[in-house]
Protein backbone atom coordinates (compact mmCIF):
# COMPACT_ATOMS: atom_id res chain seq x y z
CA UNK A 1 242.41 194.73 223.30
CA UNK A 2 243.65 195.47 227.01
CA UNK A 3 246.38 192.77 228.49
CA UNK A 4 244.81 189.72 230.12
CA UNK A 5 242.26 189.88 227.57
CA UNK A 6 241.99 186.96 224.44
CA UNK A 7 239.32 185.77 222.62
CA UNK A 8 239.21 181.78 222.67
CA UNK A 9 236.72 180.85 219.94
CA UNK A 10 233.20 182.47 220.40
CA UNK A 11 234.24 182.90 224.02
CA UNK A 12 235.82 186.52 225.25
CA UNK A 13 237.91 185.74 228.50
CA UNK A 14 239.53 189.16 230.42
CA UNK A 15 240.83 189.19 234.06
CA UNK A 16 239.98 192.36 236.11
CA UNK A 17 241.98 191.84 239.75
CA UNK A 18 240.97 188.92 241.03
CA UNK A 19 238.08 188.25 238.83
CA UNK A 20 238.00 186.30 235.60
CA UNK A 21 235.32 187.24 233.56
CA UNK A 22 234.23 184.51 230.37
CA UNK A 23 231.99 186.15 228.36
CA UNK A 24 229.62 184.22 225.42
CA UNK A 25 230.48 186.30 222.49
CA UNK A 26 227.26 185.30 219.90
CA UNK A 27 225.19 188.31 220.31
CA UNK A 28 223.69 188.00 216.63
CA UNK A 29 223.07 184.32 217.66
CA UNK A 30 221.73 185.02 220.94
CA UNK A 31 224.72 183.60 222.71
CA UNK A 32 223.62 180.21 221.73
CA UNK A 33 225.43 177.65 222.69
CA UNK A 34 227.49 175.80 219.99
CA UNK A 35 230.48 173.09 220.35
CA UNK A 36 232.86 176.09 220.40
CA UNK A 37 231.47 178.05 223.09
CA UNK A 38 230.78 174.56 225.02
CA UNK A 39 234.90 174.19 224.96
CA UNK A 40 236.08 177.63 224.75
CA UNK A 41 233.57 177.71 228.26
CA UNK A 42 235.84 174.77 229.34
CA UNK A 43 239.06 175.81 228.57
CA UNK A 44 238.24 179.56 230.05
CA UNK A 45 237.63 177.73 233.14
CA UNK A 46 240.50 176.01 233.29
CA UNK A 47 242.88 179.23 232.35
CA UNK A 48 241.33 180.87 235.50
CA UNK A 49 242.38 177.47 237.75
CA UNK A 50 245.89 178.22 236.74
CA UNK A 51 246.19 181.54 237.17
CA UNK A 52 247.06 182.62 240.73
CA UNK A 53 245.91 185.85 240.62
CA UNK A 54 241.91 184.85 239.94
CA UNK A 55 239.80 184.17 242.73
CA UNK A 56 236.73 184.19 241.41
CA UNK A 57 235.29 183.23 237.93
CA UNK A 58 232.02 185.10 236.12
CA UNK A 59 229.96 184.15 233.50
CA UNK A 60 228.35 186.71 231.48
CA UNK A 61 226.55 187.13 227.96
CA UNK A 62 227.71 189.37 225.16
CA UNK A 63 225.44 192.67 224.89
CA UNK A 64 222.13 193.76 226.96
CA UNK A 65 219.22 191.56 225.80
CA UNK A 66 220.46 187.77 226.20
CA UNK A 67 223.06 185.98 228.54
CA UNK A 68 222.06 182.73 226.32
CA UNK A 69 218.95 181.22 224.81
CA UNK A 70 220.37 177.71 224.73
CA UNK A 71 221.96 175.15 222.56
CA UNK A 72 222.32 176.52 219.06
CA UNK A 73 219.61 174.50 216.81
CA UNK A 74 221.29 175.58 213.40
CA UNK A 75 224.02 173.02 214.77
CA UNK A 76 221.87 170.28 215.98
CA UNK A 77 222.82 167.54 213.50
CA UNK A 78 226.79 167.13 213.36
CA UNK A 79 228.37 166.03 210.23
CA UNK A 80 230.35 163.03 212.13
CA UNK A 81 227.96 160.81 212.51
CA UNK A 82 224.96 160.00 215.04
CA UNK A 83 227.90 158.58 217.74
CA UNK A 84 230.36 161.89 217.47
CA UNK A 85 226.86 163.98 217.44
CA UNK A 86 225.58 162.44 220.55
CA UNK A 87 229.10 162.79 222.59
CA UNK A 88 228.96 166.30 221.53
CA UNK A 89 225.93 166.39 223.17
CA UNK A 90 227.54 165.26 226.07
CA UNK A 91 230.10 168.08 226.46
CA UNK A 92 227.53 169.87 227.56
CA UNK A 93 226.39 168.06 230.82
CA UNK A 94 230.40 167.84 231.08
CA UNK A 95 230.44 171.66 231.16
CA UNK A 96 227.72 171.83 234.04
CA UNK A 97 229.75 169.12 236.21
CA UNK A 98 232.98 171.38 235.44
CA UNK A 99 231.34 174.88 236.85
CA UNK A 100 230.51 172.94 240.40
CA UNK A 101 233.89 170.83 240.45
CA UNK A 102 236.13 174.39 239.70
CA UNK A 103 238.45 174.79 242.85
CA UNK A 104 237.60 178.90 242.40
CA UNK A 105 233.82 180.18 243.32
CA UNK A 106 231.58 181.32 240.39
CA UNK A 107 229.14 184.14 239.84
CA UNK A 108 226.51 184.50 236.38
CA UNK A 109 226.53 187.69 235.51
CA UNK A 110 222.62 187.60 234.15
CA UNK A 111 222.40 190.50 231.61
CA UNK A 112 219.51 189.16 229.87
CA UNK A 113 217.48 186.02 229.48
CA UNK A 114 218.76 182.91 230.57
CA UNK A 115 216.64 180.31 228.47
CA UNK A 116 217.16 176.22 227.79
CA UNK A 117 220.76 175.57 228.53
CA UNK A 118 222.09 179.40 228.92
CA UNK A 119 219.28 178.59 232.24
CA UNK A 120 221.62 175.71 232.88
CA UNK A 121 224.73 177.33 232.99
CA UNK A 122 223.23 180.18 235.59
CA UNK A 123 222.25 176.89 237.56
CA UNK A 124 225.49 175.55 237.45
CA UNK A 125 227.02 178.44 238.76
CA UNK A 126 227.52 179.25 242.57
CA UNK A 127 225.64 182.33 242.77
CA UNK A 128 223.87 184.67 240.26
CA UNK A 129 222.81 188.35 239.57
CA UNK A 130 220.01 188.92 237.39
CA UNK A 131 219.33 192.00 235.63
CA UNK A 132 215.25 192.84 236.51
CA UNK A 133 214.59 192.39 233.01
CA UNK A 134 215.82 189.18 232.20
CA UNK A 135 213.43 185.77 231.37
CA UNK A 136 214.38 182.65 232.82
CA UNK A 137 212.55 179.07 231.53
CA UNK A 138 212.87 176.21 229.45
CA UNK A 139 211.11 176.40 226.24
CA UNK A 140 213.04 173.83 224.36
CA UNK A 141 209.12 171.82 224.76
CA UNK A 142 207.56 174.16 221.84
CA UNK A 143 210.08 172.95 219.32
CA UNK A 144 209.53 169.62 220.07
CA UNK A 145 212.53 168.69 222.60
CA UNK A 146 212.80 168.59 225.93
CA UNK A 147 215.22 170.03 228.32
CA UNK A 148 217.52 166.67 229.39
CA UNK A 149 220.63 167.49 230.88
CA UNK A 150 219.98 170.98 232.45
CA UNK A 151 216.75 169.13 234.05
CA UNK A 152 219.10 167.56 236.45
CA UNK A 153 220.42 171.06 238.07
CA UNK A 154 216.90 172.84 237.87
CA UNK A 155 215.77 169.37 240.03
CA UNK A 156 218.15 170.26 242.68
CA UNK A 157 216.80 173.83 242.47
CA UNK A 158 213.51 173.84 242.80
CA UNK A 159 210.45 171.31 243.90
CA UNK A 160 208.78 168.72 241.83
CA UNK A 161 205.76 170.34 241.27
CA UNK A 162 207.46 173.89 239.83
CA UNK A 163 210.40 172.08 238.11
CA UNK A 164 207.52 169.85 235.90
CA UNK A 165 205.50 172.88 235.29
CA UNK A 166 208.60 174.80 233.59
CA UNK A 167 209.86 171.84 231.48
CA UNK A 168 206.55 170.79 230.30
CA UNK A 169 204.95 173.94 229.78
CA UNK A 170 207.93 175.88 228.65
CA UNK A 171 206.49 178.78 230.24
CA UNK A 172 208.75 182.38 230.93
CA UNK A 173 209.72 183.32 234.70
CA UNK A 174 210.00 187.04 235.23
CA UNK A 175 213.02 187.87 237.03
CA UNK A 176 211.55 188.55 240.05
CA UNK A 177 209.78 184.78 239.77
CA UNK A 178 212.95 183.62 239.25
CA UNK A 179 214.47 185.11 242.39
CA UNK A 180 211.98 183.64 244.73
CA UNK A 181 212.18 179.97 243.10
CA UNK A 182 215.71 180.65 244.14
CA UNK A 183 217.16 180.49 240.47
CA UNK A 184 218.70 183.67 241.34
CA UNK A 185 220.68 185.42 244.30
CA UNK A 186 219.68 188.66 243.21
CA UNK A 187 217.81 190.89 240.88
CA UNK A 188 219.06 194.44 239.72
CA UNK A 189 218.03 197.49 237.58
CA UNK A 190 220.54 196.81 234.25
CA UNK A 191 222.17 200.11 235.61
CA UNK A 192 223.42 198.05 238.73
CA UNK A 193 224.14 194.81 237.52
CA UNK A 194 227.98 195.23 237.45
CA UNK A 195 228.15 197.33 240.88
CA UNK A 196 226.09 194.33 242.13
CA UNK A 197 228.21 191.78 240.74
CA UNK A 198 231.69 193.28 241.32
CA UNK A 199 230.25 193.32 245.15
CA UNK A 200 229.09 189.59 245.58
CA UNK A 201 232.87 189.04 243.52
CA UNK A 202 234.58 190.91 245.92
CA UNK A 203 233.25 189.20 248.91
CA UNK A 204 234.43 185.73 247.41
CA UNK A 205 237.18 186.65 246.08
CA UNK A 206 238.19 188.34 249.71
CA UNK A 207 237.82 184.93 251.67
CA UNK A 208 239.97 181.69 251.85
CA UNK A 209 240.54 180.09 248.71
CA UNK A 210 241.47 176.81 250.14
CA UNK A 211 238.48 176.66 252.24
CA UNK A 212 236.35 177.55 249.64
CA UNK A 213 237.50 174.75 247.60
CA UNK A 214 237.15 172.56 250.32
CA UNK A 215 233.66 172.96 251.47
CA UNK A 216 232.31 173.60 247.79
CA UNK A 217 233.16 170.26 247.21
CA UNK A 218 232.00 168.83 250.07
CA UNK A 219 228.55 170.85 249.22
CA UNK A 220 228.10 169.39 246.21
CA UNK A 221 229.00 165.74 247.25
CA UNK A 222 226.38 165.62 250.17
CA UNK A 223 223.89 167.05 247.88
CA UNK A 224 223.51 163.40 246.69
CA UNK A 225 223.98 161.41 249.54
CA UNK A 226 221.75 160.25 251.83
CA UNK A 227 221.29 162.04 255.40
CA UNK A 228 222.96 159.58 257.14
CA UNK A 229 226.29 159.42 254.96
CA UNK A 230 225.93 162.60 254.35
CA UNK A 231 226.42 163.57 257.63
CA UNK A 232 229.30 161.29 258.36
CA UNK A 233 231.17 162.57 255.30
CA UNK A 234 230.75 165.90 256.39
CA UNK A 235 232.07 165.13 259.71
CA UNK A 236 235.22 164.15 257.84
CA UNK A 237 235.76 167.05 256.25
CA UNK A 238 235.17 169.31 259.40
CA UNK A 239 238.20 167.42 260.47
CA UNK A 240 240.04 168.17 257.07
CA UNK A 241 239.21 172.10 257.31
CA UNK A 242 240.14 172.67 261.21
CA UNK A 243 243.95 171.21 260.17
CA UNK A 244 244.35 173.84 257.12
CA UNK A 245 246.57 176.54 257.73
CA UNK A 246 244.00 179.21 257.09
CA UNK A 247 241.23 177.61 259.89
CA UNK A 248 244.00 178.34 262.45
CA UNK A 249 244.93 181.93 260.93
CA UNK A 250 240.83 182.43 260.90
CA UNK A 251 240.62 181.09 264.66
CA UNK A 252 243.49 183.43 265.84
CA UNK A 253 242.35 186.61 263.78
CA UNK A 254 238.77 186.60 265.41
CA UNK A 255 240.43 186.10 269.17
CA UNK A 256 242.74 188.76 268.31
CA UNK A 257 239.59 190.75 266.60
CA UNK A 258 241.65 191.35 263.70
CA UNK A 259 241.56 190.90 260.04
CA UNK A 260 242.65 187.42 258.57
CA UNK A 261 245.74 187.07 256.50
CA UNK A 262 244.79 184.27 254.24
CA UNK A 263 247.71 182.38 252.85
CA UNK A 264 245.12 179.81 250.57
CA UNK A 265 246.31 176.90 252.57
């Protein structure tokens, strides 16, 4: 095992420069999702927030078939009781909400299908690279259940019309389908998917952290507000980002036509 590499649970977590890779490590199980990965996910997260050094987080499945096929059904029914079972549950939809409020950008890494909530956790990421042969879709519907919490990302995704005919059909999307729903940012041969990756990584990674932080937030907040408040809440963070250090630097770099120095301030 190289340094800066650990495995936290079911969950393999390995720094490479400035990226922090977490990768699901259930290949036998499809990278299903079970409580452990659900926390190890968490806590990998929140090890890359502390660490200086990381500017940018990826998400990635164990192997070359599946980046994750969903919750784990073997572990549906908890032994704690229905009230324990049901906040486990809720971990989940926790886990989305922590991807978009990280301070550090985030890339999937999608080397393989991305199906139920493994197609969550590509939505709740920033930005994501598909390999060409990867599945996306909701099939939890054919089993009898139907896909709750990760509904609430693929709504801001997609229309009304497409979003009802994945959840209640629980049909596959091609990778290519995928990319021009706008589930994905871009779709590779498997043979390019870390050059592609490590490229899109680089780019984020490469640009002010603070400012990144700032206006992901502020994406994500507006998202849900009306136009009107929306617009005045954006207005107040314009104001916030032209008094951070880096705006200035920025400002004075292009005038000068010269690189930034970002000091993440």
């Amino acid at each position: 095992m190289e340094a800066g590499e650990a495995v936290v649970g079911e969950v393999l977590y390995e720094v490479q420069g400035p990226q922090a890779n977490l990768t699901i490590n259930r290949p036998k199980a499809r990278n299903a999702l079970s409580p452990t990965v659900v926390k190890a996910l968490t806590d990998g997260l929140e090890r890359a927030e502390a660490d200086p050094a990381v500017r940018v987080v990826v998400l990635t499945g164990a192997g070359e078939k599946v980046f994750c096929a969903g919750g784990d059904l073997g572990q549906m029914v908890g032994d704690g009781g229905f009230l324990a079972t049901h906040e486990g549950r809720r971990s989940y939809g926790k886990l989305l909400t922590r991807f978009q409020e990280a301070r550090k950008p985030t890339v999937a890494r999608v080397n393989g299908h991305a199906l139920a909530g493994g197609l969550g956790l590509v939505l709740a990421c920033d930005l994501a690279v598909a390999v060409e042969t990867a599945d996306f879709g909701t099939p939890e519907i054919d089993v009898g259940l139907f896909p709750m919490m990760m509904m609430a990302l693929l709504q801001r995704h997609v229309g009304r019309k497409r979003a009802l005919e994945l959840v209640l059909t629980g049909d596959r999307l091609p990778a290519r389908d995928a990319l021009a729903l706008g589930l994905v940012n871009r779709v590779v041969p498997s043979s390019e998917l870390d050059a592609a990756v490590a490229a899109l990584a680089g780019k984020l990674a490469g640009k002010s952290q603070a400012v990144l932080a700032l206006g992901r937030r502020a994406f994500f907040t507006a998202e849900d507000l009306p136009l009107p408040a929306a617009l005045e809440f954006l207005a107040s963070q314009l104001s916030l980002n032209v008094l951070a250090d880096d705006a200035g630097e920025g400002v004075s770099a292009f005038m000068e036509k010269r690189a930034p120095k970002w000091t993440d301030r």
